[in-house]
C-alpha atoms as a PDB file:
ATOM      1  CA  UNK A   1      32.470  -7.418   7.997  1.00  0.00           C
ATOM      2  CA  UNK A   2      34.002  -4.428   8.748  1.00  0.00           C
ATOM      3  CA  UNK A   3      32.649  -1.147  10.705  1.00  0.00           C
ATOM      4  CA  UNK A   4      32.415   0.979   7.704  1.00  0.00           C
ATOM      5  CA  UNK A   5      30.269  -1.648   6.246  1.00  0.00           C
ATOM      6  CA  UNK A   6      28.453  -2.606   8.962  1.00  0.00           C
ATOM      7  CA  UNK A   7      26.318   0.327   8.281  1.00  0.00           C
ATOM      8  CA  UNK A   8      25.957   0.368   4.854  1.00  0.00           C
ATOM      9  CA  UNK A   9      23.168   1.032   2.832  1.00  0.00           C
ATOM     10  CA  UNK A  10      23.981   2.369  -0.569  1.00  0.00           C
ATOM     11  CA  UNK A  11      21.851   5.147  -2.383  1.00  0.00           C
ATOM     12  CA  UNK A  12      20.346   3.082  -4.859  1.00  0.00           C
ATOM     13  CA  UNK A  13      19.468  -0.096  -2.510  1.00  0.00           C
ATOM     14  CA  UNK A  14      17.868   2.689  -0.230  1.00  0.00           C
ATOM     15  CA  UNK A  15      15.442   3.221  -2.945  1.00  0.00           C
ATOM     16  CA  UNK A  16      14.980  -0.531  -3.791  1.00  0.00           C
ATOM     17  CA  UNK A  17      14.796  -1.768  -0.218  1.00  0.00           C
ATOM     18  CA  UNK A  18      11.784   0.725   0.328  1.00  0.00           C
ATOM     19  CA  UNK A  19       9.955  -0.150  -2.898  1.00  0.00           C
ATOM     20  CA  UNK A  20       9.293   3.651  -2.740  1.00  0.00           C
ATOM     21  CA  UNK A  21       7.910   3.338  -6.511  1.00  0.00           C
ATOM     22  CA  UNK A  22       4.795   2.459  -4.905  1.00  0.00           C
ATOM     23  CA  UNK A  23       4.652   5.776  -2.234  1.00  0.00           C
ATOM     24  CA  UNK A  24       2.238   7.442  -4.466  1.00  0.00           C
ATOM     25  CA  UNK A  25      -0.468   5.070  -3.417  1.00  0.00           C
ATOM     26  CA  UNK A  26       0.078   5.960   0.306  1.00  0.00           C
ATOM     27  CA  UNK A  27      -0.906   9.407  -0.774  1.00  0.00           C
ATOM     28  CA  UNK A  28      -3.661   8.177  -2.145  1.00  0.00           C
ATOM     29  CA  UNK A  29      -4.751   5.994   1.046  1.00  0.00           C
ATOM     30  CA  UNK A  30      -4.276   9.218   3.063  1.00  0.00           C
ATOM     31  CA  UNK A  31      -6.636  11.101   0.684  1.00  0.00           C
ATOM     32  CA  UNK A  32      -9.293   8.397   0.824  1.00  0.00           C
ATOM     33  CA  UNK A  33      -9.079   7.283   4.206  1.00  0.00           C
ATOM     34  CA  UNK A  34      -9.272  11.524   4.735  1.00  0.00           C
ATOM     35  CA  UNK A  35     -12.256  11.714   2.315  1.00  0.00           C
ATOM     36  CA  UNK A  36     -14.179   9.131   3.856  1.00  0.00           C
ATOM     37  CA  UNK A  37     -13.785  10.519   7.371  1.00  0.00           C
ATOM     38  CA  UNK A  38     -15.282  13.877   6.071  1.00  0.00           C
ATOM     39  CA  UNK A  39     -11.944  15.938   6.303  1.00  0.00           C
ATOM     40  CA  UNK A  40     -11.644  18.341   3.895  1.00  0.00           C
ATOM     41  CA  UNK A  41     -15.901  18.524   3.357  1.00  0.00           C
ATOM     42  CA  UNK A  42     -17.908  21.556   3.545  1.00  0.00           C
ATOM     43  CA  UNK A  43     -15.104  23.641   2.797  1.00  0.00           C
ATOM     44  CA  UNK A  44     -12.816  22.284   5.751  1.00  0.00           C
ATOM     45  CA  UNK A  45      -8.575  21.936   5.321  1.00  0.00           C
ATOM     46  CA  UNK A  46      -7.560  19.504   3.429  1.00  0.00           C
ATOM     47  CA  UNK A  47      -3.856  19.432   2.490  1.00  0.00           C
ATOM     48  CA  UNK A  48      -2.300  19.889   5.973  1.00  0.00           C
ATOM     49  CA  UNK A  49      -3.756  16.961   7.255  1.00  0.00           C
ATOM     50  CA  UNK A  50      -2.766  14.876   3.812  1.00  0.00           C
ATOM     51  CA  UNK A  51       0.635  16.269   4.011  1.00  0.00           C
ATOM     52  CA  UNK A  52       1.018  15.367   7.550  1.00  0.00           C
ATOM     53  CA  UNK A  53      -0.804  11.782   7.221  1.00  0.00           C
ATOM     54  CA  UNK A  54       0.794  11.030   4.024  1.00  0.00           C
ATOM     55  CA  UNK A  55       4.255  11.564   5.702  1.00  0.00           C
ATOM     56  CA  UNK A  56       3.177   9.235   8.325  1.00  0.00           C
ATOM     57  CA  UNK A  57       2.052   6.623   6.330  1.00  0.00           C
ATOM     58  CA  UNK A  58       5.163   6.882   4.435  1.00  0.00           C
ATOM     59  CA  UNK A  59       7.140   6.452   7.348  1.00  0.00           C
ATOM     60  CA  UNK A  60       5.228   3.382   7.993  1.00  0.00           C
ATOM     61  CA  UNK A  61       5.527   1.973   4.602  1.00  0.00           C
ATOM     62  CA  UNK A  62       9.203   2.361   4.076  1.00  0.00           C
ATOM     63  CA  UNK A  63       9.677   1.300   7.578  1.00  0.00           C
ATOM     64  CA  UNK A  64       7.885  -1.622   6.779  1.00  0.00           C
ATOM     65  CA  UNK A  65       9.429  -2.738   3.235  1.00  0.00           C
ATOM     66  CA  UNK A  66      13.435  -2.188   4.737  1.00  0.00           C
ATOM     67  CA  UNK A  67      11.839  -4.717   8.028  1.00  0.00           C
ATOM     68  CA  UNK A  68      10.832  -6.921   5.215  1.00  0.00           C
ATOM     69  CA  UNK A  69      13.809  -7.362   3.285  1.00  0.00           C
ATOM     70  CA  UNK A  70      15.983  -7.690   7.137  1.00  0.00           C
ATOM     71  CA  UNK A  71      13.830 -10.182   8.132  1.00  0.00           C
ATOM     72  CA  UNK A  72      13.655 -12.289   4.759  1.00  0.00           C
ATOM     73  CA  UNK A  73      17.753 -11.805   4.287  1.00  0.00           C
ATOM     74  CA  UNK A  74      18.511 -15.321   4.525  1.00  0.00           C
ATOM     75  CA  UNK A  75      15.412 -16.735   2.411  1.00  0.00           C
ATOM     76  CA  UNK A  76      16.287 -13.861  -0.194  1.00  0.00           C
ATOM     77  CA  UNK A  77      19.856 -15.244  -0.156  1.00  0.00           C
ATOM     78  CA  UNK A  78      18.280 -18.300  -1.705  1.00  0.00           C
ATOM     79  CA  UNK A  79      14.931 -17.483  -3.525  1.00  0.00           C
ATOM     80  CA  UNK A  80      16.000 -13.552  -4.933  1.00  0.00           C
ATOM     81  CA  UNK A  81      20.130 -13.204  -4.645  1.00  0.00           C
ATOM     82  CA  UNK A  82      19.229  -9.782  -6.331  1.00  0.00           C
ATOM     83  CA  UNK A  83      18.049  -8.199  -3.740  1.00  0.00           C
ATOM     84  CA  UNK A  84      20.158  -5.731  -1.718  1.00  0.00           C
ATOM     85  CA  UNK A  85      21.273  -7.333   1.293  1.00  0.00           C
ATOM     86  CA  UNK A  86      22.126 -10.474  -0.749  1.00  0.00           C
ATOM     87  CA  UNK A  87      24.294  -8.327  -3.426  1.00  0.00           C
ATOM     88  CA  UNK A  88      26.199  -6.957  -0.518  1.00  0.00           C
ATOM     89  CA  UNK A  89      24.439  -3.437  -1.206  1.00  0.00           C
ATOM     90  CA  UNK A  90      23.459  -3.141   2.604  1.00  0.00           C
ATOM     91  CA  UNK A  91      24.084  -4.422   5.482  1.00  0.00           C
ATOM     92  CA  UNK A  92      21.233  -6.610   7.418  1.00  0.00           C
ATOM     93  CA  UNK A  93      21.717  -4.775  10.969  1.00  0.00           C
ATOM     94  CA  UNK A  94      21.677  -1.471   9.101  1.00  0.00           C
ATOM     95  CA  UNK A  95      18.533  -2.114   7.458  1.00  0.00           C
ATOM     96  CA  UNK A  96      16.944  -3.102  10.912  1.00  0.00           C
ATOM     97  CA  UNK A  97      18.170  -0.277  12.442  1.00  0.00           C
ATOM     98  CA  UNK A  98      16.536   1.848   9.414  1.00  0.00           C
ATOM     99  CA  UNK A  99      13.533   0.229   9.933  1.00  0.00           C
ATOM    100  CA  UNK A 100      12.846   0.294  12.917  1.00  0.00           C
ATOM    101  CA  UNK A 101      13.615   3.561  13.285  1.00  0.00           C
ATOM    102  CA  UNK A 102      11.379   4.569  10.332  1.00  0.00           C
ATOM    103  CA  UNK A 103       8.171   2.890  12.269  1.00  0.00           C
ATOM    104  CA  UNK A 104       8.806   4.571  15.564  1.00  0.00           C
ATOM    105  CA  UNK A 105       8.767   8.310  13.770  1.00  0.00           C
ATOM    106  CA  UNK A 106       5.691   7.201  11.787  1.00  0.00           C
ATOM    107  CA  UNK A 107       3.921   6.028  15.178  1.00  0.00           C
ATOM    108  CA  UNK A 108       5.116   9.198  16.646  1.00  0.00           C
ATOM    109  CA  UNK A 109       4.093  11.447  13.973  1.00  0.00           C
ATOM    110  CA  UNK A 110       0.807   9.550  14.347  1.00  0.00           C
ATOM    111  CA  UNK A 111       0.141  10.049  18.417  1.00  0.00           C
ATOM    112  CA  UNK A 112       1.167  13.690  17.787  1.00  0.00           C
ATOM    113  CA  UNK A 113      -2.829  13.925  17.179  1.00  0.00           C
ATOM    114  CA  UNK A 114      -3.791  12.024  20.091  1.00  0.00           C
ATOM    115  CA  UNK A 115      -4.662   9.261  21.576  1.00  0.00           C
ATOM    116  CA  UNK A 116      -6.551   7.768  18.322  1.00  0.00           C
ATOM    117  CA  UNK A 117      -3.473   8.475  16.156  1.00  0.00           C
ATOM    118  CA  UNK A 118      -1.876   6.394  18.972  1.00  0.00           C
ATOM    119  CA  UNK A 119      -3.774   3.919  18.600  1.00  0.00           C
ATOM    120  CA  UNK A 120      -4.173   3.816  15.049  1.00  0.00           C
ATOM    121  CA  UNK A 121      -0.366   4.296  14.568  1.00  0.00           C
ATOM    122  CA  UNK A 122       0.420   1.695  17.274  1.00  0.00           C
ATOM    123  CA  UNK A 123      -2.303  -1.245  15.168  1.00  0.00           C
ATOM    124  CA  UNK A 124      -0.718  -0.272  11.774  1.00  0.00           C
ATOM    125  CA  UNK A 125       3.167  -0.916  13.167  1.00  0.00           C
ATOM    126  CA  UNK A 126       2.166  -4.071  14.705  1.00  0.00           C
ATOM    127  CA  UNK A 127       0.416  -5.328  11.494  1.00  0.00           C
ATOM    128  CA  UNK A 128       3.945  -4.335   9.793  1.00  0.00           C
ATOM    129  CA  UNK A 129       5.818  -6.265  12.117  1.00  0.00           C
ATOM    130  CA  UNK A 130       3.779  -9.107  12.404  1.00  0.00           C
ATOM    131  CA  UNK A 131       3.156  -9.665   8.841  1.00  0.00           C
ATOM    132  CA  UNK A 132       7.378  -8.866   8.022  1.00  0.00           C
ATOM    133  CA  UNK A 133       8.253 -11.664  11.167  1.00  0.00           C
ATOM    134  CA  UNK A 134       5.820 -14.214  10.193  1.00  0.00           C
ATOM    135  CA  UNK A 135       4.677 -14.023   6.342  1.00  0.00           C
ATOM    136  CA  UNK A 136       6.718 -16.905   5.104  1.00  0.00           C
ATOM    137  CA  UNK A 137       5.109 -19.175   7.493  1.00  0.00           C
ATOM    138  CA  UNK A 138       1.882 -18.813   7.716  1.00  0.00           C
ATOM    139  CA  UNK A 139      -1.017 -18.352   4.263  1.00  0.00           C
ATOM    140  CA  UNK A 140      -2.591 -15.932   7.050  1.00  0.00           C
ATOM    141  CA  UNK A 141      -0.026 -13.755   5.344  1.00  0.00           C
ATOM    142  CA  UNK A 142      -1.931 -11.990   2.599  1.00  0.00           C
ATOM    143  CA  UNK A 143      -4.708 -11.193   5.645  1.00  0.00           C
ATOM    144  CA  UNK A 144      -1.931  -9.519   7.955  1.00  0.00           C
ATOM    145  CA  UNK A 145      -0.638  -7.675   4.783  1.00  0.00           C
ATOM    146  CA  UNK A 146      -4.297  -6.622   3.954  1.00  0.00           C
ATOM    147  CA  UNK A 147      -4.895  -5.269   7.496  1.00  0.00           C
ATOM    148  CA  UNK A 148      -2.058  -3.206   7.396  1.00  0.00           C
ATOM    149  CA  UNK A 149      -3.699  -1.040   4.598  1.00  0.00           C
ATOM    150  CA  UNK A 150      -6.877  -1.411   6.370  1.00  0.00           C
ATOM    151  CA  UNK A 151      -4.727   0.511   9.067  1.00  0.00           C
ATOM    152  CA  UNK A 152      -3.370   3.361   6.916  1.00  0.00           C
ATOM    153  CA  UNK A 153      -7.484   4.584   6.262  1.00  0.00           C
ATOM    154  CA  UNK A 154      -7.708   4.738   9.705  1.00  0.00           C
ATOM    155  CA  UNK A 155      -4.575   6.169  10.678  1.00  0.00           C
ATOM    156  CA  UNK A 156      -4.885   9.291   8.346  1.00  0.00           C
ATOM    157  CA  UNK A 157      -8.082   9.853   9.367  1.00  0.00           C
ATOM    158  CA  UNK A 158      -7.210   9.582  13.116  1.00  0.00           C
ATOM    159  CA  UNK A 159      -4.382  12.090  12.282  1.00  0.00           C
ATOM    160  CA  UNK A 160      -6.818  14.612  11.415  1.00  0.00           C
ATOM    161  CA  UNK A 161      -8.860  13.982  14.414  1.00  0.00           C
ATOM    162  CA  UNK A 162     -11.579  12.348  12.989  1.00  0.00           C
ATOM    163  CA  UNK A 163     -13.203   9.038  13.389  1.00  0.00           C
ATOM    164  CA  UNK A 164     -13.615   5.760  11.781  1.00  0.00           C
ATOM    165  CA  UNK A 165     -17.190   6.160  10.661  1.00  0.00           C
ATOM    166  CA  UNK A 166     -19.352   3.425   8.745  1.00  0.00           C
ATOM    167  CA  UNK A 167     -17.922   4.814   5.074  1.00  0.00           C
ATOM    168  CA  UNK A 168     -14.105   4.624   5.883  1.00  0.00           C
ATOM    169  CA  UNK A 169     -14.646   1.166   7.713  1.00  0.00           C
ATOM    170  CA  UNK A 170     -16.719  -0.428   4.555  1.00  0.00           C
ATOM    171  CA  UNK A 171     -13.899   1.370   2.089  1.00  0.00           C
ATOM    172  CA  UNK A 172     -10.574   0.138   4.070  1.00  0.00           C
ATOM    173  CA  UNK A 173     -12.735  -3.280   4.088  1.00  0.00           C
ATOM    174  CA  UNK A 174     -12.598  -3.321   0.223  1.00  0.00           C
ATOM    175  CA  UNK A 175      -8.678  -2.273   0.231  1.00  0.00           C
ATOM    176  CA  UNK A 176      -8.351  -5.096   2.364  1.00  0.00           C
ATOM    177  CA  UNK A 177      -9.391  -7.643  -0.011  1.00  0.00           C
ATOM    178  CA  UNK A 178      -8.089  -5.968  -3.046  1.00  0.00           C
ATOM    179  CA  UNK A 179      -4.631  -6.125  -1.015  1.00  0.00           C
ATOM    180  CA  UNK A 180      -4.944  -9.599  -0.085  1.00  0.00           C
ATOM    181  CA  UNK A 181      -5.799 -10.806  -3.285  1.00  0.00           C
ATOM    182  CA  UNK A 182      -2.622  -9.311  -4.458  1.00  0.00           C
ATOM    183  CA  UNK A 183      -0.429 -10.169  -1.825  1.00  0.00           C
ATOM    184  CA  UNK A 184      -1.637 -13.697  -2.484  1.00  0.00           C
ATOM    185  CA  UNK A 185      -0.704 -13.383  -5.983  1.00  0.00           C
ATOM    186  CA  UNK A 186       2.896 -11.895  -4.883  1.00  0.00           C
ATOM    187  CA  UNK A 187       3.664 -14.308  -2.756  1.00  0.00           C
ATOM    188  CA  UNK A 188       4.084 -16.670  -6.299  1.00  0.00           C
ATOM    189  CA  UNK A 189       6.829 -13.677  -7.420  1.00  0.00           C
ATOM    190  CA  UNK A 190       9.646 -15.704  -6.405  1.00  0.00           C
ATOM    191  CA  UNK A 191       8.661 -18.390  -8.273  1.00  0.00           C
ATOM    192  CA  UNK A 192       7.482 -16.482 -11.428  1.00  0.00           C
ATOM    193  CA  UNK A 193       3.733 -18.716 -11.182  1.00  0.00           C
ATOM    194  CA  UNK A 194       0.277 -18.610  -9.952  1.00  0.00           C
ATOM    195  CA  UNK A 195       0.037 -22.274  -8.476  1.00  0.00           C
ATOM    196  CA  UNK A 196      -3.472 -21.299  -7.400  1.00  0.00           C
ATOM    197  CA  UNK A 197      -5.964 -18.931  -9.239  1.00  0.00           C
ATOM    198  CA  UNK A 198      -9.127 -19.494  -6.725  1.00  0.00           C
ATOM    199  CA  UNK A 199      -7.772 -17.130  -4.102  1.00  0.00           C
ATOM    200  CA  UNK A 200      -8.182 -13.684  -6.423  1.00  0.00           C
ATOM    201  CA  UNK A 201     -11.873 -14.436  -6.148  1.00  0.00           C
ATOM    202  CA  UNK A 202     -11.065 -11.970  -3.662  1.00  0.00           C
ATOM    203  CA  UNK A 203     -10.272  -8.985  -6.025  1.00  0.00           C
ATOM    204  CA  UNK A 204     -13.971  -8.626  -7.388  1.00  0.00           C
ATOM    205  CA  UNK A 205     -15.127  -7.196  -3.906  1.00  0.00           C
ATOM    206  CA  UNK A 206     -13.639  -4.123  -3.595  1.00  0.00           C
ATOM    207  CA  UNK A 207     -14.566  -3.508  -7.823  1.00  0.00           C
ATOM    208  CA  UNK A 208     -18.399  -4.842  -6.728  1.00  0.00           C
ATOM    209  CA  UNK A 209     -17.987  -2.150  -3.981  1.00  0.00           C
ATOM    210  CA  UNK A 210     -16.772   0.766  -5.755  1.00  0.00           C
ATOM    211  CA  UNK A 211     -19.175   0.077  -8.471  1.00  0.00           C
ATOM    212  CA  UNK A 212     -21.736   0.237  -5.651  1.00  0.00           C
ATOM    213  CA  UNK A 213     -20.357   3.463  -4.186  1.00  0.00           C
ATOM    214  CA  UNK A 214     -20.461   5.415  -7.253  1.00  0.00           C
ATOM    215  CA  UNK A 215     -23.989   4.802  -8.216  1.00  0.00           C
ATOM    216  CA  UNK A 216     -25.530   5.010  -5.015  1.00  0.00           C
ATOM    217  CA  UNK A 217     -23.745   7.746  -3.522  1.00  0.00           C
ATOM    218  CA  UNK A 218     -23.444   9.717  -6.573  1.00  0.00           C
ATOM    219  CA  UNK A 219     -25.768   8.366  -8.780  1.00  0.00           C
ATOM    220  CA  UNK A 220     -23.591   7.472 -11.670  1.00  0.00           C
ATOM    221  CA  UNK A 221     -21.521  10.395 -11.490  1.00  0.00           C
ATOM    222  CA  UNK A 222     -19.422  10.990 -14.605  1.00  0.00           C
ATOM    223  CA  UNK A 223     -15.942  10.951 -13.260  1.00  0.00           C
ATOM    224  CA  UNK A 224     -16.502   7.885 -10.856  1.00  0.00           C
ATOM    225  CA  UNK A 225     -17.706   5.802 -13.233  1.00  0.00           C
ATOM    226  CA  UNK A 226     -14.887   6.797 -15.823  1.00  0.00           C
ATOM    227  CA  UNK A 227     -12.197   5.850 -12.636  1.00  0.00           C
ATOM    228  CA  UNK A 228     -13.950   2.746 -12.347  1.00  0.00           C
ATOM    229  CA  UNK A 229     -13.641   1.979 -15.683  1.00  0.00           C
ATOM    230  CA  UNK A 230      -9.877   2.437 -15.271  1.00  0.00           C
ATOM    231  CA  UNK A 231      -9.778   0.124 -12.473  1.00  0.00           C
ATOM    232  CA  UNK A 232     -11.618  -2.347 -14.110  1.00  0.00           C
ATOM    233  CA  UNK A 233      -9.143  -2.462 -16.934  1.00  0.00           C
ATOM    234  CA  UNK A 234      -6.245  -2.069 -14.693  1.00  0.00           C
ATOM    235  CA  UNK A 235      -7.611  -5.408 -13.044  1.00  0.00           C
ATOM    236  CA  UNK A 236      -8.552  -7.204 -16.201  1.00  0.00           C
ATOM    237  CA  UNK A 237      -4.909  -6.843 -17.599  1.00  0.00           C
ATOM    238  CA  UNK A 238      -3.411  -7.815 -14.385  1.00  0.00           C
ATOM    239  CA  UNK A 239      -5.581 -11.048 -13.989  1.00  0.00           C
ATOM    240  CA  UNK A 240      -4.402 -11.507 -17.789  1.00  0.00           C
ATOM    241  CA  UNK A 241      -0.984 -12.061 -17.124  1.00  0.00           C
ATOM    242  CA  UNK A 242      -1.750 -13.781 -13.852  1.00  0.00           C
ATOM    243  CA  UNK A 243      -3.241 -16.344 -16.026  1.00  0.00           C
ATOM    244  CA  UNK A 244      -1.287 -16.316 -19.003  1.00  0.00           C
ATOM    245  CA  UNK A 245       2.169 -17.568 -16.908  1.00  0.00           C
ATOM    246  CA  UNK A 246       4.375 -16.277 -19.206  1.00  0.00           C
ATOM    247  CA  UNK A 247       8.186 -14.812 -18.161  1.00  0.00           C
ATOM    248  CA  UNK A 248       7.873 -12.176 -16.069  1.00  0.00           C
ATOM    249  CA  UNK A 249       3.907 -12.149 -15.948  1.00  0.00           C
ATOM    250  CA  UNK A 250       3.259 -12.462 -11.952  1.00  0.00           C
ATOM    251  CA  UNK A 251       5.715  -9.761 -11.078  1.00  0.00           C
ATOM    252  CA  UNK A 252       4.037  -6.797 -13.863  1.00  0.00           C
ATOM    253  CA  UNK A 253       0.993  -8.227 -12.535  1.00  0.00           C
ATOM    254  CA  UNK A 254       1.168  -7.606  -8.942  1.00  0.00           C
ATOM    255  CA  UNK A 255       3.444  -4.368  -9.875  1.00  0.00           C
ATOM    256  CA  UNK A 256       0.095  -3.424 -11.527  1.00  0.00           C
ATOM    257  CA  UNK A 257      -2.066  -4.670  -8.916  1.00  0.00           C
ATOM    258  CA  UNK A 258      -0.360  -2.921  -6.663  1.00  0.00           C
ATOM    259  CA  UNK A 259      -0.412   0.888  -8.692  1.00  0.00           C
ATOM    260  CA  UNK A 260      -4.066   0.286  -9.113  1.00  0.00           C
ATOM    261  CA  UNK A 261      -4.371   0.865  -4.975  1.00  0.00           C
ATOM    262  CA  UNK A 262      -4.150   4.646  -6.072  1.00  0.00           C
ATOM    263  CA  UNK A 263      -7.424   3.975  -8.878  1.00  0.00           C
ATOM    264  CA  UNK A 264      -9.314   2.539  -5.844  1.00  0.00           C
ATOM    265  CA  UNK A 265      -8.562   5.193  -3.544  1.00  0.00           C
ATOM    266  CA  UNK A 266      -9.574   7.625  -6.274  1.00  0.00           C
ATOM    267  CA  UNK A 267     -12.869   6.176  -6.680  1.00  0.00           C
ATOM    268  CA  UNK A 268     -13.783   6.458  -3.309  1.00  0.00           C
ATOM    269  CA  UNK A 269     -12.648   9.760  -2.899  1.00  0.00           C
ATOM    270  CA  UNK A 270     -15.255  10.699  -5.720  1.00  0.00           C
ATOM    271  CA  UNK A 271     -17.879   8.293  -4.255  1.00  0.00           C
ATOM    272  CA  UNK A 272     -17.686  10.781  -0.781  1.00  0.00           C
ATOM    273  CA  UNK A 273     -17.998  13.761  -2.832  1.00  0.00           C
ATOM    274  CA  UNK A 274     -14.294  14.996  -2.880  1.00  0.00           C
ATOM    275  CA  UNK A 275     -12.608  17.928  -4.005  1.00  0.00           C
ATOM    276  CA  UNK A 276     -11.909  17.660  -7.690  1.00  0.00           C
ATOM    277  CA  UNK A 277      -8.237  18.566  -6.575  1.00  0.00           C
ATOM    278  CA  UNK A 278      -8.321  15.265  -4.658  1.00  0.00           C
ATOM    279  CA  UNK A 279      -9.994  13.194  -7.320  1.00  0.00           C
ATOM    280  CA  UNK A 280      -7.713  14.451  -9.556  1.00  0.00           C
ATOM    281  CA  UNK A 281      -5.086  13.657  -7.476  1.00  0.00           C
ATOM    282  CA  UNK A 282      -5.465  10.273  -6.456  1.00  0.00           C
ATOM    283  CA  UNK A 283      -6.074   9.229  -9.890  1.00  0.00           C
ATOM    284  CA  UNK A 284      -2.681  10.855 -10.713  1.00  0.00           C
ATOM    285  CA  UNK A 285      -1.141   8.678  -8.017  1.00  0.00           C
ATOM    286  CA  UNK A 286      -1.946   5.460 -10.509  1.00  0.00           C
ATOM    287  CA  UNK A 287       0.322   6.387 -13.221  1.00  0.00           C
ATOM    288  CA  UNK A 288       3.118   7.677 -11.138  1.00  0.00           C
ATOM    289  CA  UNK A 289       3.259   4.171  -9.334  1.00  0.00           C
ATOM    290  CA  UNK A 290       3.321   3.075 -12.459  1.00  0.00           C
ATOM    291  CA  UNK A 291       6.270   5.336 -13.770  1.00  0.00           C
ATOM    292  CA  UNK A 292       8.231   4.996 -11.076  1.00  0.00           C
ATOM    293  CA  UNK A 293       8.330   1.296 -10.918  1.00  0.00           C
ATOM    294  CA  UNK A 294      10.160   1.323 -14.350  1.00  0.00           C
ATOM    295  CA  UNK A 295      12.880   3.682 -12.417  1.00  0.00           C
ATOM    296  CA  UNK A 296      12.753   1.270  -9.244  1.00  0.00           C
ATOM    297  CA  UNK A 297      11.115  -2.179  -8.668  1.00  0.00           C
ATOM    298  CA  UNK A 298       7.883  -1.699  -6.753  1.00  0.00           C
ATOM    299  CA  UNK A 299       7.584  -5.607  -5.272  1.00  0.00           C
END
């Protein structure tokens, strides 16, 4: 290999090695891990902290996804040839470097806010690199994957300055399991089948919880319930083509799966009593996952 491509990454495998389809529901973590921290109530700021957590988190997650594909070069080689370092579209060491570089100026965008963000930021990278070294050998894999989201609540909120109360800890608990459940279910994406179905048991938590949230905390409020509805079908037709096993099934599923993140978030966010702006906004962050994944693969 030669030094001029030794350090290649091309334009369009940039894109693809990031999965950056699916950055819209990092906005949407930062807005509900924000939310549930009570940033942005009572009249308080708002979008500077969700500029300046979302940017962090998306740091994170792209640092994460090029880690992912470094580290899985030689199993991709076998199992997807179509990915970019395979097709010759980037260079392994350039990807690490990339990376790695990505997760050290989302940890220090994090500790910019203190020692929490620190902390927060420093939990969240190891997750990523623990999950991206070790996920193809252990079935702990979709749990590592689901703490890292659990992470990205707390991260935004510590970001802000504010603290991990009871709300933001049971809400990043839900993401976890919806995130595992789907991690489980895109960890069969190579193989284009669900061997297993029992697993997504999982996936009805964070819908029992949100259900829960909405008529508790806001006593059926219109709008929640509506969003709820949304994720509900956004499940149902996911779990549909988990089932079904056709051609191409498992990956639209967990591309699906993985856009409804942003419904989630969005139902939260109206649980807590958000803005409308940031309702709206969350919920927005669902269909742009999904319209961006037809422009560039999200898994």
């Amino acid at each position: 290999m030669g030094a001029s491509t030794a350090w290649l990454i091309r334009p369009r495998a940039a894109l693809v090695l990031g999965r950056v389809s699916n950055l819209p529901t990092v906005v949407s973590d930062a807005l509900a891990g924000l939310t549930l921290a009570g940033v942005g109530m009572s009249g308080g700021p708002l979008l500077a902290p969700l500029l300046e957590a979302s940017l962090a988190l998306a740091l994170f997650y792209v640092g994460g996804m090029y880690l992912n594909d470094a580290f899985d070069a030689a199993i991709d080689a076998q199992e997807r040839p179509n990915r970019p370092i395979p097709r010759g579209d980037a260079s392994r060491i350039a990807v690490f470097v990339a990376g790695f570089l990505l997760l050290a100026l989302g940890l220090a965008l994090a500790a910019r806010s203190g020692a929490a963000g620190a902390l927060n930021g420093a939990a969240l990278a190891a997750a990523i690199l623990i999950y991206d070294v070790v996920h193809k050998r252990t079935a702990l894999a979709p749990a590592i994957m689901g703490a890292c989201r659990f992470f990205a609540y707390s991260t935004a909120a510590a970001i802000a300055g504010a603290s991990a109360g009871p709300a933001l800890v049971l809400g990043a608990a839900g993401l976890f399991a919806h995130v595992v459940g789907l991690t489980y279910a895109a960890r069969q994406e190579a193989y284009d089948r669900l061997d297993r179905a029992w697993p997504l048991a999982v996936l009805a938590l964070p819908l029992l919880g949100t259900l829960a949230a909405t008529l508790w905390l806001r006593g059926g409020d219109l709008a929640g319930l509506l969003l709820w509805l949304a994720l509900l079908g956004a499940m149902a037709v996911a779990l549909f083509r988990l089932f079904r096993r056709s051609p191409g099934d498992v990956p639209k599923a967990v591309g699906l799966l993985i856009a409804a993140i942003a419904l989630y978030d969005a139902v939260l966010v109206a649980a807590a009593g958000g803005a409308g702006w940031a309702v709206l906004l969350a919920a927005l962050c669902f269909p742009a996952t999904l319209a961006l994944q037809r422009v560039v693969p999200g898994t």
